[in-house]
C-alpha atoms as a PDB file:
ATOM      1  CA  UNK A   1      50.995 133.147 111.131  1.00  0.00           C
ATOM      2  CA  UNK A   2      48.906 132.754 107.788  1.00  0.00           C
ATOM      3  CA  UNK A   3      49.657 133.929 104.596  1.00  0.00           C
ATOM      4  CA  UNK A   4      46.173 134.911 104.110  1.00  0.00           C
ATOM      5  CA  UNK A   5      46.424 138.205 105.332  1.00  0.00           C
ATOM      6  CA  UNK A   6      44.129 138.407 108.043  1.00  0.00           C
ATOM      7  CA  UNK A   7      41.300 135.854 107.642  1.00  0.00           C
ATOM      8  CA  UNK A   8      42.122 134.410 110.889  1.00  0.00           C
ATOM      9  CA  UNK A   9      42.914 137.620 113.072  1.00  0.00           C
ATOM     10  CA  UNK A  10      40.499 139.443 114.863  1.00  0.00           C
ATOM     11  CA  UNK A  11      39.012 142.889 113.810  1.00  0.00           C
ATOM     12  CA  UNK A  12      39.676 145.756 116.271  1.00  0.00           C
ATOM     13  CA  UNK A  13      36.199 147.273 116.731  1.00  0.00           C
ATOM     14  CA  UNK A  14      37.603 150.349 118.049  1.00  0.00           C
ATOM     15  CA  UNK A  15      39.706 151.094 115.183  1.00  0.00           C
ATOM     16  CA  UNK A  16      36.988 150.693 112.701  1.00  0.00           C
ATOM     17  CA  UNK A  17      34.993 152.811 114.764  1.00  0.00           C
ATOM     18  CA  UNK A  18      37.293 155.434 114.904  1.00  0.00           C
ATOM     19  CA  UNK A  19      36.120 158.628 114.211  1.00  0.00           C
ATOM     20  CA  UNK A  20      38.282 161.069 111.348  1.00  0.00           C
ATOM     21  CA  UNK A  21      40.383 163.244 112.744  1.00  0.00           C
ATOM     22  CA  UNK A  22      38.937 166.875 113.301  1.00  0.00           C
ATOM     23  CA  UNK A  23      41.084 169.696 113.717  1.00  0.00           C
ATOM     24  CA  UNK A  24      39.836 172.259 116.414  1.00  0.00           C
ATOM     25  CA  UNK A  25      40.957 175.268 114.368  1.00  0.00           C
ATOM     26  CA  UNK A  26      39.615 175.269 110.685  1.00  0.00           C
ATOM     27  CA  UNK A  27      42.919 177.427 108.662  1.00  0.00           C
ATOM     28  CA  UNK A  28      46.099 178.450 109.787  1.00  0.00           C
ATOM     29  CA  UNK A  29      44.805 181.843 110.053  1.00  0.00           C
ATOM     30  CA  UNK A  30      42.492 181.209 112.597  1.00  0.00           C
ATOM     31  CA  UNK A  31      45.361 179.007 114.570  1.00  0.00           C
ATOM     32  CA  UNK A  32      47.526 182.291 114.520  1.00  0.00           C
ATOM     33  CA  UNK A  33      44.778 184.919 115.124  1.00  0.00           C
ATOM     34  CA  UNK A  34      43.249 182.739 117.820  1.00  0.00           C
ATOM     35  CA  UNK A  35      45.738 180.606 119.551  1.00  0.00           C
ATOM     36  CA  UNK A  36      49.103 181.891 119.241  1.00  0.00           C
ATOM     37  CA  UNK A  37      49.043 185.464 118.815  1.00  0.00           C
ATOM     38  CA  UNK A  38      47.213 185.803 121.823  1.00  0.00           C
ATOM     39  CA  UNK A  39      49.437 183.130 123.635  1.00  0.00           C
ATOM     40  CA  UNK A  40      52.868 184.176 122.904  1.00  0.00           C
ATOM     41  CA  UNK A  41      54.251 187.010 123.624  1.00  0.00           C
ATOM     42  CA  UNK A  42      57.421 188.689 122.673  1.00  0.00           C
ATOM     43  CA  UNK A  43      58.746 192.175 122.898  1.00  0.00           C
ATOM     44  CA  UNK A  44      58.835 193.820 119.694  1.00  0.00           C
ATOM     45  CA  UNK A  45      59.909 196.823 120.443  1.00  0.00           C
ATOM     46  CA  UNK A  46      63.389 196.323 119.702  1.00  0.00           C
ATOM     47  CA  UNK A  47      63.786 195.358 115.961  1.00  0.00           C
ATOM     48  CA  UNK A  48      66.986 194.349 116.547  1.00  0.00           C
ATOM     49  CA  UNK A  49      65.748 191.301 119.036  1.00  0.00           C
ATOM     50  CA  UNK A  50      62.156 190.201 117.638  1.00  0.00           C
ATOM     51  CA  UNK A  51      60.857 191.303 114.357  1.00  0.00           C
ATOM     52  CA  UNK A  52      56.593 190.430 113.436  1.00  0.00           C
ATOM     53  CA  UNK A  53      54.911 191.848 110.733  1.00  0.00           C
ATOM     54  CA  UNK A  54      50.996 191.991 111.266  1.00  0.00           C
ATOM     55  CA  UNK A  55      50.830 191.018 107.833  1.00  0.00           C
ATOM     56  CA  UNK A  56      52.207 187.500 108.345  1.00  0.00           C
ATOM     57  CA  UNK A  57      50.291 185.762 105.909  1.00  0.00           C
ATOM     58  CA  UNK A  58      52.350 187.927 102.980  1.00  0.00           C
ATOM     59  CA  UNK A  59      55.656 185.906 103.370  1.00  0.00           C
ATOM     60  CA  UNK A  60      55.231 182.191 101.681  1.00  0.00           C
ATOM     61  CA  UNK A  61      58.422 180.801 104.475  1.00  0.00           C
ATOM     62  CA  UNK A  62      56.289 181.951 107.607  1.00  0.00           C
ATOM     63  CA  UNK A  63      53.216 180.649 106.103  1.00  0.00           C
ATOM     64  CA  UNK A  64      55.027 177.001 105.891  1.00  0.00           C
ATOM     65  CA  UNK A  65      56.508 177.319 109.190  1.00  0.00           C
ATOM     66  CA  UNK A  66      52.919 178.034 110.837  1.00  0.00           C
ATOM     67  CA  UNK A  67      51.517 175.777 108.881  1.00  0.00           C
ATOM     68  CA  UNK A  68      53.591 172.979 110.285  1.00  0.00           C
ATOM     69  CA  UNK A  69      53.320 174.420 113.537  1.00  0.00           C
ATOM     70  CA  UNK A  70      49.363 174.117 113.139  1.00  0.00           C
ATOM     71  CA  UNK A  71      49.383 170.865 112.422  1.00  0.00           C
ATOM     72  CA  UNK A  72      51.653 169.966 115.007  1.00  0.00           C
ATOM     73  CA  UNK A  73      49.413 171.483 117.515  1.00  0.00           C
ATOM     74  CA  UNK A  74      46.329 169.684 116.262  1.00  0.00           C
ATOM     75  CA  UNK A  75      47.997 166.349 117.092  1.00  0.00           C
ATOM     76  CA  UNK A  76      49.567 166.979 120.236  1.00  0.00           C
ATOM     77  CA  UNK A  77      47.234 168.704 121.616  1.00  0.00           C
ATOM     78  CA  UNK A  78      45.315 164.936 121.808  1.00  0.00           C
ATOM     79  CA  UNK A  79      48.422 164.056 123.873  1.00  0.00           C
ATOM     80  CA  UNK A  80      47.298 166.212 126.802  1.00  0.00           C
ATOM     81  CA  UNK A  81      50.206 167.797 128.723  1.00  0.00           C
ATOM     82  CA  UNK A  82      53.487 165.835 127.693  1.00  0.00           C
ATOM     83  CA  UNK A  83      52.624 166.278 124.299  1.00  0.00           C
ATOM     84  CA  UNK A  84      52.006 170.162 124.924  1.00  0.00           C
ATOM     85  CA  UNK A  85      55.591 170.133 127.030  1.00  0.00           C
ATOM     86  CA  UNK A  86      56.884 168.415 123.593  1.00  0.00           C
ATOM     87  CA  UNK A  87      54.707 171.206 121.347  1.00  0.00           C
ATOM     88  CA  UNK A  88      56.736 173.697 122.947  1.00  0.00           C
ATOM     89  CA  UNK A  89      60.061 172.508 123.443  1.00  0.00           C
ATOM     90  CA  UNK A  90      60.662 170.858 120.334  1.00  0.00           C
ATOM     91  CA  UNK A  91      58.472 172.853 117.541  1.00  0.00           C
ATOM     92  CA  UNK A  92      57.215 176.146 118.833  1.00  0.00           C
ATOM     93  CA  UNK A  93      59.897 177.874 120.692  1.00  0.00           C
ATOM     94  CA  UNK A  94      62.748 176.488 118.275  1.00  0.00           C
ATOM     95  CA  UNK A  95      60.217 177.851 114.886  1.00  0.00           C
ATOM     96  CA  UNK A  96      59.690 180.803 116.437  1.00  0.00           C
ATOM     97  CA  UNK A  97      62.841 182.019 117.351  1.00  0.00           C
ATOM     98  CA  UNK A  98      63.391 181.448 113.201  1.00  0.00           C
ATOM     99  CA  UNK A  99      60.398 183.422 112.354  1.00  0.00           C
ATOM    100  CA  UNK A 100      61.100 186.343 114.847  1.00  0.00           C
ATOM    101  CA  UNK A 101      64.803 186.479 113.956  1.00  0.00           C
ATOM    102  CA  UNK A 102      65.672 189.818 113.036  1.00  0.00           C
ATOM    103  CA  UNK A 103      67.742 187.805 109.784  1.00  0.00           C
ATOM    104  CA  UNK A 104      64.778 185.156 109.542  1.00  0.00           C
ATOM    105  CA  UNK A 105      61.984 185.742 106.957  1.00  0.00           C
ATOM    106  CA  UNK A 106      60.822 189.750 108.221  1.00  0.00           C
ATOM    107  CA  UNK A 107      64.006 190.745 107.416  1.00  0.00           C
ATOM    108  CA  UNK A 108      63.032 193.136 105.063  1.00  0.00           C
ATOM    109  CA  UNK A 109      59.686 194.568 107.502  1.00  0.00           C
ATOM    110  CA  UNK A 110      60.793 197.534 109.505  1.00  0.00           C
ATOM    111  CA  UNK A 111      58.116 198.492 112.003  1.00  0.00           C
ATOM    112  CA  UNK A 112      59.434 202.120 112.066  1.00  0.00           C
ATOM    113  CA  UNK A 113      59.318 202.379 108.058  1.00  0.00           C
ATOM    114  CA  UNK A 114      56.045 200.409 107.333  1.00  0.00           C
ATOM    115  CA  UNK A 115      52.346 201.131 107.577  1.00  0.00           C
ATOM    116  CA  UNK A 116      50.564 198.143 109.367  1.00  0.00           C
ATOM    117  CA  UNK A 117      48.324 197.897 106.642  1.00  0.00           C
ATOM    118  CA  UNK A 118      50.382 199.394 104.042  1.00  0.00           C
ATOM    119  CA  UNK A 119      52.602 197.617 100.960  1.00  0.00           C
ATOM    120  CA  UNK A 120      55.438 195.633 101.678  1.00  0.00           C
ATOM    121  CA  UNK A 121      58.689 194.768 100.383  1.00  0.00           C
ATOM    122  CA  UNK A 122      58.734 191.736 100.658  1.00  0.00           C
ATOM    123  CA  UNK A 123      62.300 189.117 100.703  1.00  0.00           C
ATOM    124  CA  UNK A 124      63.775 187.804  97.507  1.00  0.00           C
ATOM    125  CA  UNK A 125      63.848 184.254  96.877  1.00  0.00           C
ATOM    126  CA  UNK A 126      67.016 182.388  96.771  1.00  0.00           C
ATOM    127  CA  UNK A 127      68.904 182.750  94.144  1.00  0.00           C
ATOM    128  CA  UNK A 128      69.071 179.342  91.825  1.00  0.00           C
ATOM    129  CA  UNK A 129      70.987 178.324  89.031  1.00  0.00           C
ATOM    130  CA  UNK A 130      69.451 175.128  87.749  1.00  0.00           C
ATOM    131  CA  UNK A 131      71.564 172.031  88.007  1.00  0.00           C
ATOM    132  CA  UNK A 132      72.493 170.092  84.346  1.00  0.00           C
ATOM    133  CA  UNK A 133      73.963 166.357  84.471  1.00  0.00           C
ATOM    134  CA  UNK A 134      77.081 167.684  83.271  1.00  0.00           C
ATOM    135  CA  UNK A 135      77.733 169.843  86.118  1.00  0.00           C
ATOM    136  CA  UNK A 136      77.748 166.410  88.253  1.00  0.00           C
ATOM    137  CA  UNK A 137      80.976 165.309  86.461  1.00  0.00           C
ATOM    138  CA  UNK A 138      82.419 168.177  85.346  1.00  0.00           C
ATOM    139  CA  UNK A 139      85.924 168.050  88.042  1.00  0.00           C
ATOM    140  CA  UNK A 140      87.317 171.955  86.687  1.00  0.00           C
ATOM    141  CA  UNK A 141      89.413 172.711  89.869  1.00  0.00           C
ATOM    142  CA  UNK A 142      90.555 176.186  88.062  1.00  0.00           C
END
């Protein structure tokens, strides 16, 4: 082994060949419209069981879950079918279940109540009470 950092080892060809990486769906939106919504399918007649709004894109948590999701797909779709079987087992089904929750982010969408294109009311953040040094050592057991 040389300390020269690679003078002596050969260059992979193949690897500096290698083409960037392309998704085959250009925005989130078009991964939802085009390749999930049409591919998975949930009853949603019962509120209580599986809650989507049509206007997804409105709540910022669903938007980072899909968007995760996307990407996810992009890369294992290269993997052929094990990394499809994976896709769905370990990021898909498990996310969705979160997103479709009746408690999950569409909590506050009630398909009986809202307009499919109307307004929403949409969830409230968190609440957060930011965190000073002192309230690391601060030991009041009262």
């Amino acid at each position: 082994m040389s300390d020269d950092f690679g003078q002596d080892e050969p260059i992979d060809e193949a690897a500096a060949e290698e083409e960037p990486f392309e998704p085959f769906y250009k925005s989130v939106d078009e991964w939802v419209t085009d390749w999930l919504l049409p591919n998975y399918s949930r009853p949603l007649r019962d509120a209580s069981e599986f809650v989507w709004d049509p206007q997804w894109w409105r709540y910022s948590e669903v938007i980072m879950r899909l968007e995760a999701l996307w990407a996810s797909w992009e890369k294992m779709r290269l993997e052929g079918g094990p990394g499809m079987v994976a896709f769905f087992r370990d990021y898909l089904d498990p996310m969705m279940r979160v997103i479709l929750d009746p408690k999950g982010p569409f909590h506050t969408y009630d398909p009986n109540k809202h307009d499919r294109d109307g307004e929403r009311d949409l969830p409230e953040p968190l609440p957060h009470s930011p965190l000073t040094v002192p309230d690391l050592f601060r030991l009041d057991f009262d």
